[in-house]
Protein backbone atom coordinates (compact mmCIF):
# COMPACT_ATOMS: atom_id res chain seq x y z
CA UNK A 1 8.95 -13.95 56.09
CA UNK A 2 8.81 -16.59 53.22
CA UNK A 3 9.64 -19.96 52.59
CA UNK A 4 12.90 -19.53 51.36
CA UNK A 5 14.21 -16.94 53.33
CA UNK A 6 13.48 -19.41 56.58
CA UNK A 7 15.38 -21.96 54.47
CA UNK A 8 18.00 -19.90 54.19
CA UNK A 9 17.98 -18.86 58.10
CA UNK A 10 17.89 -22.38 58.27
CA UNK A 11 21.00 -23.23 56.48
CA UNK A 12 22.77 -20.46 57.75
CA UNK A 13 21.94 -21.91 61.06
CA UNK A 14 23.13 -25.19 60.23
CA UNK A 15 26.40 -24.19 59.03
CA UNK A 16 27.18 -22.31 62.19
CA UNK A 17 26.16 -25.47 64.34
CA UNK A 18 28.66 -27.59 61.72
CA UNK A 19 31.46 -25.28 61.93
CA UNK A 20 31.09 -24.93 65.54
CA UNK A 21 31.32 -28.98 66.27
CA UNK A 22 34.15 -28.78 64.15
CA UNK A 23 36.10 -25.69 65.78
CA UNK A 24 35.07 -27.83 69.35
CA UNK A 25 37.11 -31.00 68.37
CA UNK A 26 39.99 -28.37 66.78
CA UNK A 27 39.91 -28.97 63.07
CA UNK A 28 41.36 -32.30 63.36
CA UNK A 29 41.74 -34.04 59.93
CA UNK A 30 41.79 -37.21 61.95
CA UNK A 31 38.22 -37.40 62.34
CA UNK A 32 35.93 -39.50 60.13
CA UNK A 33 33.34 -36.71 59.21
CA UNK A 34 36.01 -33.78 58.94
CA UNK A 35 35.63 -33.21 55.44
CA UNK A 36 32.65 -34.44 54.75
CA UNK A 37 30.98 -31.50 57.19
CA UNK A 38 33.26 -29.15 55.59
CA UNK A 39 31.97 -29.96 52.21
CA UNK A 40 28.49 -29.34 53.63
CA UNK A 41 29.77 -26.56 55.68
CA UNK A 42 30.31 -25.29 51.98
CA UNK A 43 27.32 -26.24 50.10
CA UNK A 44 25.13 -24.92 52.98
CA UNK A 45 26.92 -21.48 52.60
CA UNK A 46 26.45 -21.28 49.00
CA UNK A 47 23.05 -22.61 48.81
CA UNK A 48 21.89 -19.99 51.81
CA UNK A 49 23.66 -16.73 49.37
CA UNK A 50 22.56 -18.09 46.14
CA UNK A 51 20.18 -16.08 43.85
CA UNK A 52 16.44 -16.82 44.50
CA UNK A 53 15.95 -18.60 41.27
CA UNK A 54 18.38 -21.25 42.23
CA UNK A 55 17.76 -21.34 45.86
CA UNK A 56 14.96 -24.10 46.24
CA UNK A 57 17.24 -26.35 44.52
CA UNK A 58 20.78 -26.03 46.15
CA UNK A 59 18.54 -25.42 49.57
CA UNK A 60 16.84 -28.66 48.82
CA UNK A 61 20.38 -30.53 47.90
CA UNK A 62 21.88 -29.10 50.88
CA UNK A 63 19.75 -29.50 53.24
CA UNK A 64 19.28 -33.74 51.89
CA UNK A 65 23.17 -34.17 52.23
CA UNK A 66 23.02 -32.45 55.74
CA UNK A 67 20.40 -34.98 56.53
CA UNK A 68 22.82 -38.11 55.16
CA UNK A 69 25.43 -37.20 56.93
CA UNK A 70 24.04 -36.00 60.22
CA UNK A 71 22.38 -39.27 60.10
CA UNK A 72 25.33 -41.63 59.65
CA UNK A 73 27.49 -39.05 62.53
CA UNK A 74 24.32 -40.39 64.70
CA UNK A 75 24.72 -43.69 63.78
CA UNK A 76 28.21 -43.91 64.40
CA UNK A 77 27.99 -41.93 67.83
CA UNK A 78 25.26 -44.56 68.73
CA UNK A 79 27.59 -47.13 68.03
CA UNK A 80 30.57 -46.15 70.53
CA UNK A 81 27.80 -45.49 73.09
CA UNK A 82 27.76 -41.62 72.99
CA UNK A 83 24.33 -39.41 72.29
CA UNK A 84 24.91 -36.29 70.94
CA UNK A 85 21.65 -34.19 71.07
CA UNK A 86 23.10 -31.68 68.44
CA UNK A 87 22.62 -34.43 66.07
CA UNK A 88 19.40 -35.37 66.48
CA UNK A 89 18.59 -32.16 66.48
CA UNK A 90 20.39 -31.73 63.01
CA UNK A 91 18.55 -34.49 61.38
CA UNK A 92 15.16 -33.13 62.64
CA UNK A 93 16.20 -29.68 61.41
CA UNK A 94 17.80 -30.97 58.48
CA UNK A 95 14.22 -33.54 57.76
CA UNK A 96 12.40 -30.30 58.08
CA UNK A 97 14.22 -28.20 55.75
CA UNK A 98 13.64 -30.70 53.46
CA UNK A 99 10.12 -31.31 53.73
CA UNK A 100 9.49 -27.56 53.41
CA UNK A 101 12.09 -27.05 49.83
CA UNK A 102 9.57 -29.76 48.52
CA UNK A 103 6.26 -28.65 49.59
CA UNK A 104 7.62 -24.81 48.45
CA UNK A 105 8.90 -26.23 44.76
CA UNK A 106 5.97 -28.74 44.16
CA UNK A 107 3.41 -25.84 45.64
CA UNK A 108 5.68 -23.31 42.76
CA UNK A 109 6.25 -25.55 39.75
CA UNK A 110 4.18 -25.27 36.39
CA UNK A 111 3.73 -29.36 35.48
């Protein structure tokens, strides 16, 4: 298995964890992150079916947004006194994906 198709396991992972949350707490529009995790919801889709040569990229963007929001929904739960684990667990996951899009396209590129 390669880099990118564990990237895009990743993502697809990611999504289902996001949509999930979201189908928990019943779609509610109400809710501060509700369409901000259904723009990433999005994005992670598209960047986990996108053609190869566009992959690292949108897997890279995707996977930074995931991490900038799934670290403000931590903050915020920290704030009102709640720990959510899946969170944490998002940002790690998210940090990771990350880390490996830019070792993958810096290891790849012709500079």
């Amino acid at each position: 298995m390669n880099i990118i198709t564990l990237a895009r396991y990743g993502a697809i992972l990611a999504f289902l964890v996001t949509f999930g949350m979201l189908a928990s707490d019943g779609f509610r529009s109400d809710q501060l992150f509700f369409y901000p995790a259904l723009i990433l919801c999005g994005f992670l889709l598209i960047a986990a079916f996108s053609p190869k040569r566009f992959a690292p990229a949108l897997l890279l963007a995707s996977f930074s947004y995931a991490t900038s929001m799934y670290v403000a929904e931590t903050v915020l739960a920290s704030w009102e006194g709640r720990t959510l684990i899946a969170l944490i667990l998002g940002v790690l996951g998210s940090v990771f994906g990350m880390v490996l899009m830019v070792r993958y396209i810096m290891k790849n590129s012709k500079l």
